[in-house]
Protein backbone atom coordinates (compact mmCIF):
# COMPACT_ATOMS: atom_id res chain seq x y z
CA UNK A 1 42.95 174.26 17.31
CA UNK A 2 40.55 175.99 19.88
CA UNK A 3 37.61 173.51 20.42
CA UNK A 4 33.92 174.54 19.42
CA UNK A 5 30.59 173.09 19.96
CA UNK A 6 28.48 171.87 16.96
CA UNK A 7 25.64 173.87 16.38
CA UNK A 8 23.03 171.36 16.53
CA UNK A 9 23.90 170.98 19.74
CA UNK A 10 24.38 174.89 20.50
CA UNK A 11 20.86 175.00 18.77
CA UNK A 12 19.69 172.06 21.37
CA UNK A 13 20.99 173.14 24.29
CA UNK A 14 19.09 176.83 23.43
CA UNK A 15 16.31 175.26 23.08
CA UNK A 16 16.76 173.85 26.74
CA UNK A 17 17.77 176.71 27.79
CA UNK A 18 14.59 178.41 26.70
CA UNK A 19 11.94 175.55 27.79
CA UNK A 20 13.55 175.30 31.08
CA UNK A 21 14.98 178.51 31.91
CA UNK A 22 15.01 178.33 35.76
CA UNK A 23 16.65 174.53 35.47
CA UNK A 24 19.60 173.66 37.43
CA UNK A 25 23.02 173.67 35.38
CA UNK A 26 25.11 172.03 37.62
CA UNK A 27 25.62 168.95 35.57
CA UNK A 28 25.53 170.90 32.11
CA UNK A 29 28.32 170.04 29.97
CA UNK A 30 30.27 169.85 26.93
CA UNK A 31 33.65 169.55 26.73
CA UNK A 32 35.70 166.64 28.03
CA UNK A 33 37.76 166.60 31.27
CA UNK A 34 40.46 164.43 32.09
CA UNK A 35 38.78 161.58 31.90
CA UNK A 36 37.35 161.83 29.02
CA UNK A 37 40.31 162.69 27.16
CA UNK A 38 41.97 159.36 27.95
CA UNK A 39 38.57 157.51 26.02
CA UNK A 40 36.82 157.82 23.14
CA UNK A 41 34.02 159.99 23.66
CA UNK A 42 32.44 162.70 21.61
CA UNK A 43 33.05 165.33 24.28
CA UNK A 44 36.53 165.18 22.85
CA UNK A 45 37.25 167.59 19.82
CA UNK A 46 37.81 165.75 16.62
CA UNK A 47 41.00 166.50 14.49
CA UNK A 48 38.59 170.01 13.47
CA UNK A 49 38.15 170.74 16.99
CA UNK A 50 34.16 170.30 16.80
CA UNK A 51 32.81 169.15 20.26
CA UNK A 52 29.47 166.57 19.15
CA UNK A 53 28.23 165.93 22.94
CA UNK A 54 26.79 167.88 25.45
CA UNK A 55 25.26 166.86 28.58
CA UNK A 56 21.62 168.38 30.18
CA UNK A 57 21.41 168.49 33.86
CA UNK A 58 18.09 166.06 34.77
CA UNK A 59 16.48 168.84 37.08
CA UNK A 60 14.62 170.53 34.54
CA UNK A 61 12.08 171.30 36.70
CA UNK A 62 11.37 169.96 40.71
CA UNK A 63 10.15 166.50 40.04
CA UNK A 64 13.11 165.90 38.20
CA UNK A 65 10.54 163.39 36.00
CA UNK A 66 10.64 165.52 33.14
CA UNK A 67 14.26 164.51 32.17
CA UNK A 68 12.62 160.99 31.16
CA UNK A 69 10.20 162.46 29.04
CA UNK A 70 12.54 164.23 27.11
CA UNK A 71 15.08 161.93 27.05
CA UNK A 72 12.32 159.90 25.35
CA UNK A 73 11.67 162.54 23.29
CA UNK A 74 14.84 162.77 21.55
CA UNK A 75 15.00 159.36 20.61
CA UNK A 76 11.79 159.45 18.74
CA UNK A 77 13.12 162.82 17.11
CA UNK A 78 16.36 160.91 16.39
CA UNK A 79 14.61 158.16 14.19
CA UNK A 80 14.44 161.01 12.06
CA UNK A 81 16.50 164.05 12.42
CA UNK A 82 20.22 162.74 11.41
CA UNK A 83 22.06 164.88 13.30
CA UNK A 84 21.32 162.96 16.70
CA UNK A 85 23.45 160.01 17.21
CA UNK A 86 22.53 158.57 20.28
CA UNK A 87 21.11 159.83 23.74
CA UNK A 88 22.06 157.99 27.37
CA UNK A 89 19.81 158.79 30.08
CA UNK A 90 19.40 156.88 33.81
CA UNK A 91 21.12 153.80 32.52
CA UNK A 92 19.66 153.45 29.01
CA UNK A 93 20.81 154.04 25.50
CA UNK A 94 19.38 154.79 22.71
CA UNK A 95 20.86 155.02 19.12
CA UNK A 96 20.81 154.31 15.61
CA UNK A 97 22.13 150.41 15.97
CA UNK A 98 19.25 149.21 17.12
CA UNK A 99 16.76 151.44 15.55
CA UNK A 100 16.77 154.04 18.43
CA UNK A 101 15.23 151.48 20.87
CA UNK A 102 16.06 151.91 24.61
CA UNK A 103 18.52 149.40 25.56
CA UNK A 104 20.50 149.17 28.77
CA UNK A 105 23.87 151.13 29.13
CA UNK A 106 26.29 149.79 30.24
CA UNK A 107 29.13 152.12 31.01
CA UNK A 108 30.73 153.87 33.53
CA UNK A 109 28.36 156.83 34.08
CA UNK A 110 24.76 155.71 33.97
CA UNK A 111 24.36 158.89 33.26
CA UNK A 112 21.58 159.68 36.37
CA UNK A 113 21.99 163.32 36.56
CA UNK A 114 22.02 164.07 33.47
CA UNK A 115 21.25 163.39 29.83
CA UNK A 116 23.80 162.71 27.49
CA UNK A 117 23.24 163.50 23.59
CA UNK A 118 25.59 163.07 21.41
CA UNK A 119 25.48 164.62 17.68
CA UNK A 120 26.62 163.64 13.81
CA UNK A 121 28.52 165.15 11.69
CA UNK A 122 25.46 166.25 10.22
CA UNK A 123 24.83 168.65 12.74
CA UNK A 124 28.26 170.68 12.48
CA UNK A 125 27.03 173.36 10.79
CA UNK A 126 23.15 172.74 11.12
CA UNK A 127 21.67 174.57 13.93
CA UNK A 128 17.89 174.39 12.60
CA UNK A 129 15.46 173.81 15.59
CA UNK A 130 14.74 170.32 16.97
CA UNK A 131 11.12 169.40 16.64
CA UNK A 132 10.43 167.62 20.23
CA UNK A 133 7.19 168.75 21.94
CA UNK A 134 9.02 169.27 25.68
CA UNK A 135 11.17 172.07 23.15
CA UNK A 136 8.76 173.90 21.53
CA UNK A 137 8.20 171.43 18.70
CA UNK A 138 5.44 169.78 17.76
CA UNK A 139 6.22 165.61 17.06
């Protein structure tokens, strides 16, 4: 089965795209390499073939500060919006378990140059528009 990306997080990663449009892409991703394959990780496609990660390069802009603020962002829009899971950014997690509060991360990639966000099942076939302020939205 061909792999395809969710569209809350095609939706998302428009919404980036749009907000940020002369950001660097270089750590953009969404599907899994190697590496991922051999864990568990939501860049993998499920037995459907939906994709429920992607990752947004941190230079959004020169400072490169902005990536915090959005990463932030999310998680307050995830206490609400179901189709977020959980979002990693420069060695923090944040996710439903512990009521979307940053905690430190603890695997592999600390996940420095980028932010990971990783998306329900909710969001397979919902690509409404995220309401976070650094998007276009107003929370």
């Amino acid at each position: 089965m061909k792999p395809w990306l969710s569209k809350s997080a095609v939706q998302f990663r428009e919404q980036v795209d749009d907000s940020f449009p002369e950001r660097l892409r270089k750590s953009d991703g969404w599907i899994g390499d190697a590496r991922h394959s051999a864990t568990r990780s939501d860049h993998n496609p499920d037995e459907s073939g939906i994709v429920r990660a992607i990752d947004i390069d941190s230079r959004l802009d020169s400072s490169q500060q902005l990536s915090i603020y959005l990463a932030d962002q999310i998680r307050v829009c995830a206490k609400t919006d179901k189709r977020i899971s959980y979002v990693i950014h420069n060695g923090f997690i944040a996710s439903r378990i512990m009521g979307f509060k940053w905690r430190r991360y603890r695997g592999i990639n600390p996940h420095k140059r980028h932010i990971h966000i990783s998306f329900t099942k909710a969001g397979d076939k919902d690509g409404r528009p995220f309401d976070i302020p650094l998007l276009g939205g107003k929370i």
